[in-house]
Protein backbone atom coordinates (compact mmCIF):
# COMPACT_ATOMS: atom_id res chain seq x y z
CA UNK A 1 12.20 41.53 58.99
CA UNK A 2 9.70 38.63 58.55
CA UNK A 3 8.05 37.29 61.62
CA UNK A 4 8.06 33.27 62.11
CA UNK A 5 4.74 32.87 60.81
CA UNK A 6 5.95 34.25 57.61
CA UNK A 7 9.04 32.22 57.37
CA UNK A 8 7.05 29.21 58.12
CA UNK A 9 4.52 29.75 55.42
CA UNK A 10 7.10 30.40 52.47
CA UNK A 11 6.66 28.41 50.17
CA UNK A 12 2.90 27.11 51.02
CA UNK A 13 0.45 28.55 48.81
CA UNK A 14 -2.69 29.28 51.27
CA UNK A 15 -4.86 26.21 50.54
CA UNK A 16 -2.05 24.33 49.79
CA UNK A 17 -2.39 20.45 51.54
CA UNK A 18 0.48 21.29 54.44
CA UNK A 19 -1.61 24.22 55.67
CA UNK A 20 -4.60 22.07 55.72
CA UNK A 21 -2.73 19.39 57.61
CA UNK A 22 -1.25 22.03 60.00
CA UNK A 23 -4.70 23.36 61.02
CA UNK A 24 -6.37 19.89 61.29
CA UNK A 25 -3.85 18.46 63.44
CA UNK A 26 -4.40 21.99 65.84
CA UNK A 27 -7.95 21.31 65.80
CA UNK A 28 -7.20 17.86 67.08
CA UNK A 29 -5.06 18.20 69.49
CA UNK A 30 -7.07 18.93 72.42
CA UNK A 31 -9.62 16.19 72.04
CA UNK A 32 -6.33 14.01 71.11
CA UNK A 33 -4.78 15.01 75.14
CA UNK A 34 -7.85 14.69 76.63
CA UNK A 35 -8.08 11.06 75.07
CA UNK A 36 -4.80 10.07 76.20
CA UNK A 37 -5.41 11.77 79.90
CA UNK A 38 -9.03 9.71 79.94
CA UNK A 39 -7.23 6.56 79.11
CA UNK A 40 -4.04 6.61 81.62
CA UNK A 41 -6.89 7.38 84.05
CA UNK A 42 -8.62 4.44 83.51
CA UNK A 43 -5.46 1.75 83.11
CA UNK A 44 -4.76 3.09 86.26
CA UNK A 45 -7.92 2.35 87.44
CA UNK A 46 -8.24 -0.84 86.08
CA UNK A 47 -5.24 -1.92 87.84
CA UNK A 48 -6.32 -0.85 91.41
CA UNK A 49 -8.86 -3.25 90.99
CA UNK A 50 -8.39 -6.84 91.38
């Protein structure tokens, strides 16, 4: 029985474009939630002060 990583890369040769999508999109997803946390910190901020 394949495992989900198998079933997910049917059809994808390795190289292909989707796999190199897939990985850059996990490489930027930290720096992408840390972004979005820095900035809802700051509107918040920015509307504490008058």
């Amino acid at each position: 029985m394949a495992n989900s990583g198998e079933l997910r890369r049917c059809g994808a040769a390795p190289g292909s474009l989707e796999e190199l999508w897939t990985s850059l999109l996990q490489i930027l997803e930290i720096p992408i939630l840390i972004y979005h946390t820095v900035v809802s910190i700051l509107i918040r901020i920015s509307r504490c002060i008058p």
